[in-house]
N, C-alpha and C. Protein backbone atom coordinates (compact mmCIF):
# COMPACT_ATOMS: atom_id res chain seq x y z
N UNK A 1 -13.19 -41.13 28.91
CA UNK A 1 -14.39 -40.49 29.39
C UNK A 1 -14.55 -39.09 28.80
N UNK A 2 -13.60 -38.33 28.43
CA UNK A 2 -13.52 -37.18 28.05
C UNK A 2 -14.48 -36.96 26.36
N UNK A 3 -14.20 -37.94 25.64
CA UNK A 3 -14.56 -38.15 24.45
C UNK A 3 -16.68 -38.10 24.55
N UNK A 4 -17.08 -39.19 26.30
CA UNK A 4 -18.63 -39.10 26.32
C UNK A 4 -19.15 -38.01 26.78
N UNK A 5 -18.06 -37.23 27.76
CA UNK A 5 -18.23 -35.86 27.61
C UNK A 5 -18.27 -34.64 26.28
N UNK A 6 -18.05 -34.83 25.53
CA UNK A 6 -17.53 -33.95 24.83
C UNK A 6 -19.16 -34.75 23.35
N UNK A 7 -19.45 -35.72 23.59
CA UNK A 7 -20.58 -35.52 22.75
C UNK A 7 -21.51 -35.89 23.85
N UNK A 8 -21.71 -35.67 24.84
CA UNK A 8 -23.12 -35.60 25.35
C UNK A 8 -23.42 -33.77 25.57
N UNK A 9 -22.75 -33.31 24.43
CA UNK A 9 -23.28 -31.32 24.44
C UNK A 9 -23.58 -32.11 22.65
N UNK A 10 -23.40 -33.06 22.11
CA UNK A 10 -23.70 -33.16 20.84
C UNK A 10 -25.54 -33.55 20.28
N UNK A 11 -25.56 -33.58 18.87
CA UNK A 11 -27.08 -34.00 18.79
C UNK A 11 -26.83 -34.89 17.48
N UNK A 12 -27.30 -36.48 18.32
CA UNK A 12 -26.92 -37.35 16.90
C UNK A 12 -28.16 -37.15 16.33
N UNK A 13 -28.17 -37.23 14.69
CA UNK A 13 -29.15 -37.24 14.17
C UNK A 13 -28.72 -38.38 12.74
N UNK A 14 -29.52 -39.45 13.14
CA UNK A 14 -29.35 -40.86 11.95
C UNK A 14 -30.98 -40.70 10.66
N UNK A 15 -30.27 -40.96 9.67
CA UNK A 15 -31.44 -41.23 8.71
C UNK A 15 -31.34 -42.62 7.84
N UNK A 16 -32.86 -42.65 7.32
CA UNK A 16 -33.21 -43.71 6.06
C UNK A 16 -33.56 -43.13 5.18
N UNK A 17 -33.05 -43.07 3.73
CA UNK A 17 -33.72 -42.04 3.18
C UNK A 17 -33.21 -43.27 1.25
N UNK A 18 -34.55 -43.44 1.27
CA UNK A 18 -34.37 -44.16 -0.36
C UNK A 18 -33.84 -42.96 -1.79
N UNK A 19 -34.07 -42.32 -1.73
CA UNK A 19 -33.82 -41.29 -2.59
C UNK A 19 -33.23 -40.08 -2.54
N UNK A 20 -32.43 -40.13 -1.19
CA UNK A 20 -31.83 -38.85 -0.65
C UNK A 20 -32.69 -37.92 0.23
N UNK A 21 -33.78 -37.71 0.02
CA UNK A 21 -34.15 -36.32 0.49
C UNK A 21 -34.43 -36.68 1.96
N UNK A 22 -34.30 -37.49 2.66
CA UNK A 22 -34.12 -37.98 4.16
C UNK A 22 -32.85 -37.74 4.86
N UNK A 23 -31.40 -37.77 3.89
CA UNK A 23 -30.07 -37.47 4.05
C UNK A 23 -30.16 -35.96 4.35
N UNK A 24 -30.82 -35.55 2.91
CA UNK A 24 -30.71 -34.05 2.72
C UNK A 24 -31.58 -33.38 3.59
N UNK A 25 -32.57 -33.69 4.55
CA UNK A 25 -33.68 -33.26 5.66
C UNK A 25 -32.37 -32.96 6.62
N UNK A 26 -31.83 -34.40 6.85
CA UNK A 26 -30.96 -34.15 8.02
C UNK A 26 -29.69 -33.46 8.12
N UNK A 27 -28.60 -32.86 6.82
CA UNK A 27 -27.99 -31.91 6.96
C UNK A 27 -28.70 -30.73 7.19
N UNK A 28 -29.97 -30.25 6.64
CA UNK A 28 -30.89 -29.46 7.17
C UNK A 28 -30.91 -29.22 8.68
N UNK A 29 -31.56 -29.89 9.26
CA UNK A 29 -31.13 -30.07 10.90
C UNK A 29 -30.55 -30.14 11.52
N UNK A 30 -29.21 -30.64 10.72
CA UNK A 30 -27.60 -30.20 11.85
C UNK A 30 -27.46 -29.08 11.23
N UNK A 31 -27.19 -28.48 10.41
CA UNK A 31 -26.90 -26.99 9.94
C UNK A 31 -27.88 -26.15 10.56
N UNK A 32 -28.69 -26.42 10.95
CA UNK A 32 -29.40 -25.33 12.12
C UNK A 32 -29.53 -25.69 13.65
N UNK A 33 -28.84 -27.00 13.71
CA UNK A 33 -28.18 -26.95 15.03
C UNK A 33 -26.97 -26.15 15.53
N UNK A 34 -25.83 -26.57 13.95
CA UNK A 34 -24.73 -26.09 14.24
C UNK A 34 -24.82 -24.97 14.16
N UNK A 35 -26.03 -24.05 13.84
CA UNK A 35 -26.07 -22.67 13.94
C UNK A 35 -26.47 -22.05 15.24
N UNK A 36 -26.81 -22.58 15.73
CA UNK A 36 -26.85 -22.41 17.40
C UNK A 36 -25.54 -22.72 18.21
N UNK A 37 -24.33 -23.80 17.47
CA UNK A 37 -23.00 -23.42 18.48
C UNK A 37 -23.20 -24.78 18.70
N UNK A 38 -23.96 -25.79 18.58
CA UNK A 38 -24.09 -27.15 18.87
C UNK A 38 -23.33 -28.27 17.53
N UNK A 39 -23.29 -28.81 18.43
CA UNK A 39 -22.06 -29.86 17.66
C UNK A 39 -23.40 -31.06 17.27
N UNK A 40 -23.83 -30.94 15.80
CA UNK A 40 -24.60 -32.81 15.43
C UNK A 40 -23.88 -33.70 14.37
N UNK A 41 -24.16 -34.84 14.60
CA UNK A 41 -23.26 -36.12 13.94
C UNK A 41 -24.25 -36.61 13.23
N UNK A 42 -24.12 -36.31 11.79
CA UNK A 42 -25.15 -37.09 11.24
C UNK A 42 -24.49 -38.58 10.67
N UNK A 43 -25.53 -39.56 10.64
CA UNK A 43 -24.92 -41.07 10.05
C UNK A 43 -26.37 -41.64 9.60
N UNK A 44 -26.39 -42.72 8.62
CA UNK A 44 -26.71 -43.44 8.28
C UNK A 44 -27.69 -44.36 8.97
N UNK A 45 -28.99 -44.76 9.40
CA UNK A 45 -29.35 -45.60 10.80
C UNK A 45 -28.70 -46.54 10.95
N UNK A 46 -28.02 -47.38 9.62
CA UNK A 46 -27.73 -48.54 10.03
C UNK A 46 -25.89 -48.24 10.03
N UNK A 47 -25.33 -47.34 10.01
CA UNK A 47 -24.01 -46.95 10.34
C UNK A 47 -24.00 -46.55 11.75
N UNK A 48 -25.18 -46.76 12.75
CA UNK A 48 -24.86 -45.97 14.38
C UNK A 48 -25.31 -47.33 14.91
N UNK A 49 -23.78 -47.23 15.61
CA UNK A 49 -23.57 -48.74 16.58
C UNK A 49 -24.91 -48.78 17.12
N UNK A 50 -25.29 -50.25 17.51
CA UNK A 50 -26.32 -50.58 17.90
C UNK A 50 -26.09 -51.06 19.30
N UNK A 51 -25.57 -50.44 19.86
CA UNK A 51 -25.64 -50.41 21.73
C UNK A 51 -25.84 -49.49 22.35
N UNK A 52 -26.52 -49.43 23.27
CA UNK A 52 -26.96 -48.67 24.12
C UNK A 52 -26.40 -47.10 24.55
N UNK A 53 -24.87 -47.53 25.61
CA UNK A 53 -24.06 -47.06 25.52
C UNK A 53 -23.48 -45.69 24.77
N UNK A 54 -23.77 -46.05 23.33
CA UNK A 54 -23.16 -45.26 22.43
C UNK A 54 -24.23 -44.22 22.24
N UNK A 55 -25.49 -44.43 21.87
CA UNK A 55 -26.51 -43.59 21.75
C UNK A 55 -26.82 -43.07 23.23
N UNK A 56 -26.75 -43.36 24.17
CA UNK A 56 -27.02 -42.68 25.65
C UNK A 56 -25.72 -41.35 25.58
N UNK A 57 -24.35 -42.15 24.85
CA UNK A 57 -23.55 -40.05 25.31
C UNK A 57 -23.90 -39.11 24.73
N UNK A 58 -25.08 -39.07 23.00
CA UNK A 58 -24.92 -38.12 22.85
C UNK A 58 -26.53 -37.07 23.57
N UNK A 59 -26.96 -36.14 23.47
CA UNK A 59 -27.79 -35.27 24.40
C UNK A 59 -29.41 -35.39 23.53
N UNK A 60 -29.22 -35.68 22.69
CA UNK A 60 -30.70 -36.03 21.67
C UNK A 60 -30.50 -36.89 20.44
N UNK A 61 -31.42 -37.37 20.39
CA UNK A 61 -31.41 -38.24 18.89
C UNK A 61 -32.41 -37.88 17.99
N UNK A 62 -32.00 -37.44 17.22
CA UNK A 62 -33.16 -37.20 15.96
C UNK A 62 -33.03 -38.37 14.70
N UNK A 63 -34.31 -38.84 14.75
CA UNK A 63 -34.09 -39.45 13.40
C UNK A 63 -34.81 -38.93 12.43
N UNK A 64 -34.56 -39.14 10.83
CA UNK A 64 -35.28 -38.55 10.01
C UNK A 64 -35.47 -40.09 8.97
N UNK A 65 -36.98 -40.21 8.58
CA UNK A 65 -36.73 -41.26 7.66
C UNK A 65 -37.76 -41.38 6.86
N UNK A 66 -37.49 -41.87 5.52
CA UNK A 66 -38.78 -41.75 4.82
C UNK A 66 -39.23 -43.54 4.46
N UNK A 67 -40.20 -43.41 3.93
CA UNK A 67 -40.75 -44.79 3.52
C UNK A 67 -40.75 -44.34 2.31
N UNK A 68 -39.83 -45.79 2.01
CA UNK A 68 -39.44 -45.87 0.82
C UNK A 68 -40.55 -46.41 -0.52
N UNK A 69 -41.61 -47.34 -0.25
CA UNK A 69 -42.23 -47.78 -0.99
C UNK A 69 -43.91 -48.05 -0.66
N UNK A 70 -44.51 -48.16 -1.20
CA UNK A 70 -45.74 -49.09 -1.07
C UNK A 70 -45.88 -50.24 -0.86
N UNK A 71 -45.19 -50.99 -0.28
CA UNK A 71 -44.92 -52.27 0.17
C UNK A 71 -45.03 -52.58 1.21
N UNK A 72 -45.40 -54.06 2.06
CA UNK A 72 -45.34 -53.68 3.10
C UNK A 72 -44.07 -53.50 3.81
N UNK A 73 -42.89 -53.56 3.47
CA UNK A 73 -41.40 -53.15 4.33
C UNK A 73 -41.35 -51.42 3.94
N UNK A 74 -41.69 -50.94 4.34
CA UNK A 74 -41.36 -49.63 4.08
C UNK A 74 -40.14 -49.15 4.14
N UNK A 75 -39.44 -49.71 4.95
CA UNK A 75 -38.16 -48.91 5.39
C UNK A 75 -37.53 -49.15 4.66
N UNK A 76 -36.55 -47.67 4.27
CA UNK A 76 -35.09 -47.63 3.09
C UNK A 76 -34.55 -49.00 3.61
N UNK A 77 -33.56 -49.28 3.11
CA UNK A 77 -32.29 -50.33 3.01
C UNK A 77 -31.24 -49.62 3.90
N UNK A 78 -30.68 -48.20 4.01
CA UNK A 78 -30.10 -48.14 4.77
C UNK A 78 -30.33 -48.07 6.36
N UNK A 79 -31.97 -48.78 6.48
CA UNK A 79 -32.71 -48.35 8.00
C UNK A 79 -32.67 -49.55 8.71
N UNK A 80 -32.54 -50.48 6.97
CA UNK A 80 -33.36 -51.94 7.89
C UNK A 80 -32.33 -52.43 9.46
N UNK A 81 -31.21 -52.36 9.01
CA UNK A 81 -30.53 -53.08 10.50
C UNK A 81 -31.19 -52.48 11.81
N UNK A 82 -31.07 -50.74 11.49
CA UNK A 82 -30.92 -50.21 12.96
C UNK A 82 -32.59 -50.87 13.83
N UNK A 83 -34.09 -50.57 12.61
CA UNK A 83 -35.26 -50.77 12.74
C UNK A 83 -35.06 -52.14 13.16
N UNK A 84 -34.54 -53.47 12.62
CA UNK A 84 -34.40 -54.56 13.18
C UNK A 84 -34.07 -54.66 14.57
N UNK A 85 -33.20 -54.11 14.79
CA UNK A 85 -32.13 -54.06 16.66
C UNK A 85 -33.41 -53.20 17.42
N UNK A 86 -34.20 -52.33 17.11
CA UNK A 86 -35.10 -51.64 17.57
C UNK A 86 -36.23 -52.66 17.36
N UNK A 87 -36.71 -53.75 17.44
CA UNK A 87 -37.07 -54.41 17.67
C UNK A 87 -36.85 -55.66 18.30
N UNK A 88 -35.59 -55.25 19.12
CA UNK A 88 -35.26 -56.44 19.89
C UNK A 88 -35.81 -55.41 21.49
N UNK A 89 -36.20 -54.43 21.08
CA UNK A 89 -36.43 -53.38 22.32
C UNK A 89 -35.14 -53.22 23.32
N UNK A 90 -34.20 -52.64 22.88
CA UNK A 90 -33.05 -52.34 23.53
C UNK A 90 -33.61 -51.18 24.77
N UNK A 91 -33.07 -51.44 25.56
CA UNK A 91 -32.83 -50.20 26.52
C UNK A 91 -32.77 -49.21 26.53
N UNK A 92 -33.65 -47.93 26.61
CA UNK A 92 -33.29 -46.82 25.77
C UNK A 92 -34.25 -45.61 26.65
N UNK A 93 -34.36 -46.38 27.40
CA UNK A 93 -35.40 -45.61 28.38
C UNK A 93 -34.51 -44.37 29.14
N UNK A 94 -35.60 -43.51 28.78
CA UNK A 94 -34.64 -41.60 29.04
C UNK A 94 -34.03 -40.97 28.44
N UNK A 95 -33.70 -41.84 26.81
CA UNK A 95 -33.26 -41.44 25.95
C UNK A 95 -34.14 -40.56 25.04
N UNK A 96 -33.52 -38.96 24.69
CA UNK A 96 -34.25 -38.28 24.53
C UNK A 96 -34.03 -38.14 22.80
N UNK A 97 -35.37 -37.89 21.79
CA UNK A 97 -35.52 -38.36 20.38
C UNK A 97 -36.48 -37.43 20.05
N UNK A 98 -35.86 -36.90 18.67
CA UNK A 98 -36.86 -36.63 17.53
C UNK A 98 -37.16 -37.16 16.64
N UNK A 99 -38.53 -36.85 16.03
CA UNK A 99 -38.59 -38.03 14.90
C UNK A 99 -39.38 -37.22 13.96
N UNK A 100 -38.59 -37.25 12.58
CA UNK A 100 -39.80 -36.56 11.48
C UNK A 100 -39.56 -37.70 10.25
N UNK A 101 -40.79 -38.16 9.83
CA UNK A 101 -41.09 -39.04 8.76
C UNK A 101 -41.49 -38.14 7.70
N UNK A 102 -40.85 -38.49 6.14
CA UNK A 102 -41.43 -38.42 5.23
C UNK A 102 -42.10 -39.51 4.90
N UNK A 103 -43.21 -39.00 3.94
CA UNK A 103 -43.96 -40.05 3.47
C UNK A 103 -44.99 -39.90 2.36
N UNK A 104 -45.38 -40.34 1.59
CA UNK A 104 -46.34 -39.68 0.77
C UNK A 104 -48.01 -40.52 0.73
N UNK A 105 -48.75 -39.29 0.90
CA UNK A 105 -50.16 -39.90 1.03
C UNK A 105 -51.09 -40.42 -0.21
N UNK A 106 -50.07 -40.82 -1.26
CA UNK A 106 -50.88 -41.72 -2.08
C UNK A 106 -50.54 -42.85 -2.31
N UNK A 107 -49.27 -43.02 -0.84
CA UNK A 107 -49.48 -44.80 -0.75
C UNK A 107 -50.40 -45.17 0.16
N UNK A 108 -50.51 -46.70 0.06
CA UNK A 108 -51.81 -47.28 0.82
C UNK A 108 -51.23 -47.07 2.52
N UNK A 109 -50.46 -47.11 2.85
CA UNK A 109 -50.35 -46.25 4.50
C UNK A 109 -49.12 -45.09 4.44
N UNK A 110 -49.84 -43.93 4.53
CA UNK A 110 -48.86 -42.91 4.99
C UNK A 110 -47.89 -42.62 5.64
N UNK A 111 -46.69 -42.39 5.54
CA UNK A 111 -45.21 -42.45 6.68
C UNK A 111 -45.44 -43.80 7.24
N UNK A 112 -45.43 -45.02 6.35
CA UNK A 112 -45.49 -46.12 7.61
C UNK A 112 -43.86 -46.69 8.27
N UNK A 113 -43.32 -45.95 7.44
CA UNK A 113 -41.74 -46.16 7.97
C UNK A 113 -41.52 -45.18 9.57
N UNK A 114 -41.97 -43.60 9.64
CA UNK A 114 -41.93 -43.06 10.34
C UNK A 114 -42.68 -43.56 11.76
N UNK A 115 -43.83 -44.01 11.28
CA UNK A 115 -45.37 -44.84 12.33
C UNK A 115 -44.46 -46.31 13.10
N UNK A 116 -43.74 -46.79 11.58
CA UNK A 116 -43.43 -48.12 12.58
C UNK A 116 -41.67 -47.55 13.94
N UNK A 117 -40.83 -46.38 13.11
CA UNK A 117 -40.17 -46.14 14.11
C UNK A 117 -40.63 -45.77 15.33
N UNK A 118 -42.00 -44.64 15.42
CA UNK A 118 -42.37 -43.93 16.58
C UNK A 118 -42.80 -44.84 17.45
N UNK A 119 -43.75 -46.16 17.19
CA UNK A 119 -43.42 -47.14 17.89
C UNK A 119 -42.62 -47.97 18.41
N UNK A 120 -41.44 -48.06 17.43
CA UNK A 120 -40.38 -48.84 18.07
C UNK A 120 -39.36 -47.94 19.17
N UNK A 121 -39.26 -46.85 18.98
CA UNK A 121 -38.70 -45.78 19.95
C UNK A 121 -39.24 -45.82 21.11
N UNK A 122 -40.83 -45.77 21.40
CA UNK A 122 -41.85 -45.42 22.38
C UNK A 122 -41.11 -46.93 23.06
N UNK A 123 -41.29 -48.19 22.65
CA UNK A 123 -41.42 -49.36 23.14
C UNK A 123 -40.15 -49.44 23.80
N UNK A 124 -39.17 -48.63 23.16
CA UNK A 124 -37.46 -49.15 23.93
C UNK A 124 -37.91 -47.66 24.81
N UNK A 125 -38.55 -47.09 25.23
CA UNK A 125 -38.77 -46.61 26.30
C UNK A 125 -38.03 -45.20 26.02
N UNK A 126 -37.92 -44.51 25.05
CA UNK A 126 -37.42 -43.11 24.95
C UNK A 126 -38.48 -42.02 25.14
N UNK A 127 -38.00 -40.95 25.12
CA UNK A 127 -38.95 -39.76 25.40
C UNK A 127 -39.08 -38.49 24.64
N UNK A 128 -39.79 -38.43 24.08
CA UNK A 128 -39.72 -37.54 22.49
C UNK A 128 -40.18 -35.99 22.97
N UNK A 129 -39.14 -35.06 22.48
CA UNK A 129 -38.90 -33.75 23.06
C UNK A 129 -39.64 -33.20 22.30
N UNK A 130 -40.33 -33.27 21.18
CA UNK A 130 -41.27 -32.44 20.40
C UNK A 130 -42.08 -33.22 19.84
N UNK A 131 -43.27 -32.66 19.48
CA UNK A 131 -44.08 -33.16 18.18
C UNK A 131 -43.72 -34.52 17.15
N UNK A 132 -43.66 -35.34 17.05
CA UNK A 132 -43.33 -35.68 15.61
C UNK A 132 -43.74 -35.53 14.33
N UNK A 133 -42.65 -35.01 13.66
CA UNK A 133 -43.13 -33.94 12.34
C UNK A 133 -43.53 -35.11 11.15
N UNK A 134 -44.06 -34.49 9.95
CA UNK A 134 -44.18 -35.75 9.14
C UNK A 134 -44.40 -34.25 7.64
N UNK A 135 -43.88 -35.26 6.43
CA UNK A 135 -44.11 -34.47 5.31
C UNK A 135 -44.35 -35.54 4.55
N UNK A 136 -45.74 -35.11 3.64
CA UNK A 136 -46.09 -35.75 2.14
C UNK A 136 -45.84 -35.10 0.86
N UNK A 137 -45.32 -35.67 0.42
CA UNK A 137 -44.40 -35.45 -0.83
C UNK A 137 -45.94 -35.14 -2.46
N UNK A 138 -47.03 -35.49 -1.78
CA UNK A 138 -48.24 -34.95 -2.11
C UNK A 138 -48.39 -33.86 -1.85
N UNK A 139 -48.16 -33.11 -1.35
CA UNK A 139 -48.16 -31.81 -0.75
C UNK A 139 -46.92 -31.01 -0.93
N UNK A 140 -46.64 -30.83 -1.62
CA UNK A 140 -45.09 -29.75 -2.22
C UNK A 140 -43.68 -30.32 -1.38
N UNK A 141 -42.97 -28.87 -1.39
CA UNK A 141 -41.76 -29.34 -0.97
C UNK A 141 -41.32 -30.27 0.56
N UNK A 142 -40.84 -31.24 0.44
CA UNK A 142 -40.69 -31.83 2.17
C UNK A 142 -39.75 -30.95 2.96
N UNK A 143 -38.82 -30.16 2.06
CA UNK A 143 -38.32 -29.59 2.96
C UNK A 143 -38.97 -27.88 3.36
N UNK A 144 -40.14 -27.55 2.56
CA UNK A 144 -41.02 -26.54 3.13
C UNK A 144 -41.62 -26.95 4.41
N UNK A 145 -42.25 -28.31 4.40
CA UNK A 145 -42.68 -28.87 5.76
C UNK A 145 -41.82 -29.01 6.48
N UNK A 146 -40.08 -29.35 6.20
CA UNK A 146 -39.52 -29.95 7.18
C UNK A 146 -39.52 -28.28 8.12
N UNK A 147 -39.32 -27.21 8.03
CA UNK A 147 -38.96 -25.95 8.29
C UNK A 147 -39.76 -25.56 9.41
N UNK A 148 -40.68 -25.84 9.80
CA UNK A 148 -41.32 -25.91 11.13
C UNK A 148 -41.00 -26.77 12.14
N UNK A 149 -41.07 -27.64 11.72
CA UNK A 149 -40.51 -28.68 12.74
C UNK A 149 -39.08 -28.97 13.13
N UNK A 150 -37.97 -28.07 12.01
CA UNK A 150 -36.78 -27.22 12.99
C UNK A 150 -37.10 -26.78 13.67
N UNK A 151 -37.70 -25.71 13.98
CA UNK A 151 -37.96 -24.47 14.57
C UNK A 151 -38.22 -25.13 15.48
N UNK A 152 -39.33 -25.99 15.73
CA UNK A 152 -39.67 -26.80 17.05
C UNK A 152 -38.46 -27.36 17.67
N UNK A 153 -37.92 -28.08 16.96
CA UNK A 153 -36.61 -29.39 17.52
C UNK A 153 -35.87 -28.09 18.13
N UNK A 154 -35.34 -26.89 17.48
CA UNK A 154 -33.99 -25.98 17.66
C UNK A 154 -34.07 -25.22 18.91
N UNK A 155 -35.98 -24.85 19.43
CA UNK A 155 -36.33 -24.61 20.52
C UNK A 155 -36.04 -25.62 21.82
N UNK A 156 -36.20 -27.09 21.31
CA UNK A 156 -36.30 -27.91 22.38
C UNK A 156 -34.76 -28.56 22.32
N UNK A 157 -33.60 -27.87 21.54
CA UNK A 157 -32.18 -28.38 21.78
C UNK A 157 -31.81 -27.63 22.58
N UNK A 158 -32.28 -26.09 22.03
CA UNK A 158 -31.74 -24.64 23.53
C UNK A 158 -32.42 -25.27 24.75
N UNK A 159 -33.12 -26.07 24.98
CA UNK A 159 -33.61 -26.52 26.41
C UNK A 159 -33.10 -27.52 27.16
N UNK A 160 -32.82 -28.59 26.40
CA UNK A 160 -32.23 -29.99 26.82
C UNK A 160 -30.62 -29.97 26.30
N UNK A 161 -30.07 -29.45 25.89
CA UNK A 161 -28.71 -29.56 25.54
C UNK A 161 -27.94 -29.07 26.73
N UNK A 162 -27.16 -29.80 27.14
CA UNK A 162 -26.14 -29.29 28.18
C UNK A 162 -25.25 -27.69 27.62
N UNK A 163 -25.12 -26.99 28.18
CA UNK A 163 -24.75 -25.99 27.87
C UNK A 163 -25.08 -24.45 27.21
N UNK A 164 -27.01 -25.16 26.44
CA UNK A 164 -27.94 -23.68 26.59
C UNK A 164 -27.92 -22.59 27.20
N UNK A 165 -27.76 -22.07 26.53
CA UNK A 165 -28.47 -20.36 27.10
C UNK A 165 -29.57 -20.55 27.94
N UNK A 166 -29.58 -19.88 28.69
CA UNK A 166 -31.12 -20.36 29.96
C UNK A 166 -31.97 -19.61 29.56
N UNK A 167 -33.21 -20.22 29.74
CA UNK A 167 -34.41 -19.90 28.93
C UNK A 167 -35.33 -19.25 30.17
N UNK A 168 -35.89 -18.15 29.52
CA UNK A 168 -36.63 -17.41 30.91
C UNK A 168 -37.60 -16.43 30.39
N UNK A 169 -38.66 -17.52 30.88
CA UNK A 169 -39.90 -17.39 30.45
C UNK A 169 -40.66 -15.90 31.27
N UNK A 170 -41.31 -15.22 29.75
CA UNK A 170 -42.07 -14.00 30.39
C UNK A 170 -43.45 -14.14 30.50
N UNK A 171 -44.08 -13.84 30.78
CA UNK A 171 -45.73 -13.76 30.82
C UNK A 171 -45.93 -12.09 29.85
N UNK A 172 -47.01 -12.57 28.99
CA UNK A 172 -47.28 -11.11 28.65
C UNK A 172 -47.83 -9.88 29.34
N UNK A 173 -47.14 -8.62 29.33
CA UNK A 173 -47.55 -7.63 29.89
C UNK A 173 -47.00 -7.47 31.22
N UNK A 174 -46.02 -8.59 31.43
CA UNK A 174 -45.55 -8.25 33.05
C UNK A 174 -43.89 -7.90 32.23
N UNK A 175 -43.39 -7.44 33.84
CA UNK A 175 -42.22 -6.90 33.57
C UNK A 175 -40.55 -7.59 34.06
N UNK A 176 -39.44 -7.24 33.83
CA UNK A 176 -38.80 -8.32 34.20
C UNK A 176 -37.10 -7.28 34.89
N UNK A 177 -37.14 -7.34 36.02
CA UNK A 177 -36.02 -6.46 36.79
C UNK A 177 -34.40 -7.79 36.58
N UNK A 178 -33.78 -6.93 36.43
CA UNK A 178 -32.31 -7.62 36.06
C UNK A 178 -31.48 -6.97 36.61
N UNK A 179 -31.17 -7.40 38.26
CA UNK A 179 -30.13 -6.77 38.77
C UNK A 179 -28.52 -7.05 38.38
């Protein structure tokens, strides 16, 4: 038990990424997790056991994934298993997820790898702590886009992560006594 303790203060974050830069998004995102003092596990989608169980100890799931082609299977090769089991609609309800798709908008559907996860997530009943981010590779660097939508996720890990700094909200122009 000590071990589901000790990663439910963690933040798994799994990718698909045909050409790397989906891998390389997501050391991005644990390196500015782990810069906050937080422990993330990055893997492969189809390297993270596919039970329940295992994805419920850790405290968020981020996935990052790009669509790989103009075809209709979009998804990398290293996605297809996990996207398959995510269509058996596993149990997953309360399970808390980020999701940023690359994708580029001069294929005939945009991020449809990212579109078909956000549905398959929604359907196993998870609950998505931010925005879902998306970058087109039509549009300059993905990891210039990805850089906001840290900022978002890194806000909403100091909130939901067991062990945050407590967050304490000011109103502008009022004042705040600290005995």
């Amino acid at each position: 038990m000590e071990t589901a303790t000790k990663q439910r203060h963690s933040v798994l974050i799994g990718y698909g990424s045909s050409t790397g830069q989906a891998a390389d998004c997501a050391d991005i995102v644990a390196d500015s997790i782990a810069a906050d003092g937080y422990k993330a596990v990055v893997r492969e989608l189809n390297d993270i056991p596919r039970h329940e169980p295992f994805i419920r100890q850790f405290s968020l799931f981020v996935i990052i994934i790009s669509s790989s082609d103009d075809t209709d299977d979009h998804v990398p090769f290293n996605a297809e298993v996990f996207c398959h089991w995510l269509q058996t609609r596993p149990d997953l309800a309360g399970v808390d997820v980020a999701l940023f798709g690359l994708g580029d908008s001069s294929y005939t559907t945009f991020n449809a790898a990212g579109n078909l996860l956000e549905e398959l997530l929604l359907n196993a009943g998870c609950l998505f702590v931010c925005p879902v981010g998306v970058a087109d590779d039509e549009e300059g660097s993905v990891f210039e886009q990805l850089e906001p939508w840290v900022a978002t996720l890194t806000r909403a890990v100091r909130i939901i992560v067991p062990g945050s700094p407590p967050v304490i909200a000011q109103l502008p122009g009022s004042t705040m006594d600290v005995a």
